[in-house]
Protein backbone atom coordinates (compact mmCIF):
# COMPACT_ATOMS: atom_id res chain seq x y z
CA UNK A 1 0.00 0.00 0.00
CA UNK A 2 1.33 3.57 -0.94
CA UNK A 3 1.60 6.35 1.53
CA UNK A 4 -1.50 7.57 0.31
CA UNK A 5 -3.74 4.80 0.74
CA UNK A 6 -3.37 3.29 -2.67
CA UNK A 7 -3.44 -0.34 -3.39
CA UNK A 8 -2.29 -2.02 -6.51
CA UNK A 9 -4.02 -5.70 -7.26
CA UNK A 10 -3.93 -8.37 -10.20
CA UNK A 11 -6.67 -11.47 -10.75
CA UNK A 12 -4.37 -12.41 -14.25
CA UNK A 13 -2.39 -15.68 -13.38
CA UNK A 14 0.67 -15.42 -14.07
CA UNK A 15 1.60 -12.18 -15.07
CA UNK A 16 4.33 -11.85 -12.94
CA UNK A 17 5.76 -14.48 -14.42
CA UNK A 18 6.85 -12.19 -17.43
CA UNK A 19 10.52 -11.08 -16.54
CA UNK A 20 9.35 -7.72 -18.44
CA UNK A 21 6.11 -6.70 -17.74
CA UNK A 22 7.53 -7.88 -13.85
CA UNK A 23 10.50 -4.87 -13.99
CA UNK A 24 8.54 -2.52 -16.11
CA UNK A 25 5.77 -2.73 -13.32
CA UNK A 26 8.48 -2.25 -10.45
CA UNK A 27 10.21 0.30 -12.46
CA UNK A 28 6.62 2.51 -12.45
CA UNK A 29 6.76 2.00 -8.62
CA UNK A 30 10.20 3.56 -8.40
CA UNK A 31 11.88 0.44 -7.65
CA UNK A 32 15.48 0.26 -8.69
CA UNK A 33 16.81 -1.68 -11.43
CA UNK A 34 18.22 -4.95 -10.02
CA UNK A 35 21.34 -6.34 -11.41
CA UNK A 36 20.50 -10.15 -12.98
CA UNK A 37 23.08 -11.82 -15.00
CA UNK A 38 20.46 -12.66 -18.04
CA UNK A 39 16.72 -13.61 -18.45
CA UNK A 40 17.25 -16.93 -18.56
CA UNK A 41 18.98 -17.14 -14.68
CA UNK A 42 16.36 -15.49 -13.30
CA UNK A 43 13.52 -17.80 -14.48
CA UNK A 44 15.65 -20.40 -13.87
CA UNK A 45 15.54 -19.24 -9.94
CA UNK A 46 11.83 -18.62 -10.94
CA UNK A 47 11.38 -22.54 -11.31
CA UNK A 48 13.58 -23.92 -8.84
CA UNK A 49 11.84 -21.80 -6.48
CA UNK A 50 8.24 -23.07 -7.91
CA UNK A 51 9.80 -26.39 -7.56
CA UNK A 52 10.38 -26.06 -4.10
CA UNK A 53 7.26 -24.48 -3.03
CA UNK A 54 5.39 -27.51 -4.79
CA UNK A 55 7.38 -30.59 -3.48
CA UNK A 56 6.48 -28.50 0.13
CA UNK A 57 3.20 -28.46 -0.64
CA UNK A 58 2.74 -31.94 -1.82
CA UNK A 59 4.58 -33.22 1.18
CA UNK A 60 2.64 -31.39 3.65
CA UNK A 61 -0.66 -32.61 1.80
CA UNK A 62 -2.39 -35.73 1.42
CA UNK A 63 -2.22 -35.56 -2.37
CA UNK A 64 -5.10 -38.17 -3.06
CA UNK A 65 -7.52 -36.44 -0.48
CA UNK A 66 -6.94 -32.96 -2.71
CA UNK A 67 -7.49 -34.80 -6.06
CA UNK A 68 -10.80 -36.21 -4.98
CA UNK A 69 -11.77 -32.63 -3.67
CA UNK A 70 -10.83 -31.16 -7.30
CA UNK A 71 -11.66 -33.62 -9.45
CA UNK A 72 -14.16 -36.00 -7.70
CA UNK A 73 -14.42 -39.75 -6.86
């Protein structure tokens, strides 16, 4: 939230995930530009980080309880 009350929201999945629309967006905040060797490294670090988030959640989760929820019996 911004000093002035303002809040900035997204419902698109995944947009983010774009490296450019993700530093264009932080630029128009005033954010800094932050020194990444190339594209490809940082969505590299994207997915490992997905990766690890996901083998959390699956471990913490009874996988075949959640499937039934989602998809049924």
């Amino acid at each position: 939230m911004s000093p002035d009350g303002h809040i900035w929201g997204c419902y698109l999945h995944g947009i983010f995930a774009s490296t450019h629309f993700r530093r264009a967006w932080l630029r128009s905040l005033g954010w800094q530009e932050v020194a990444i060797a190339s594209n490809e490294l940082e969505n590299d670090r994207f997915s490992l980080a997905l990766n690890r988030l996901t083998d959390t959640v699956e471990a913490a989760l009874d996988m075949s309880v959640l499937e039934t929820i989602i998809w049924g019996s």
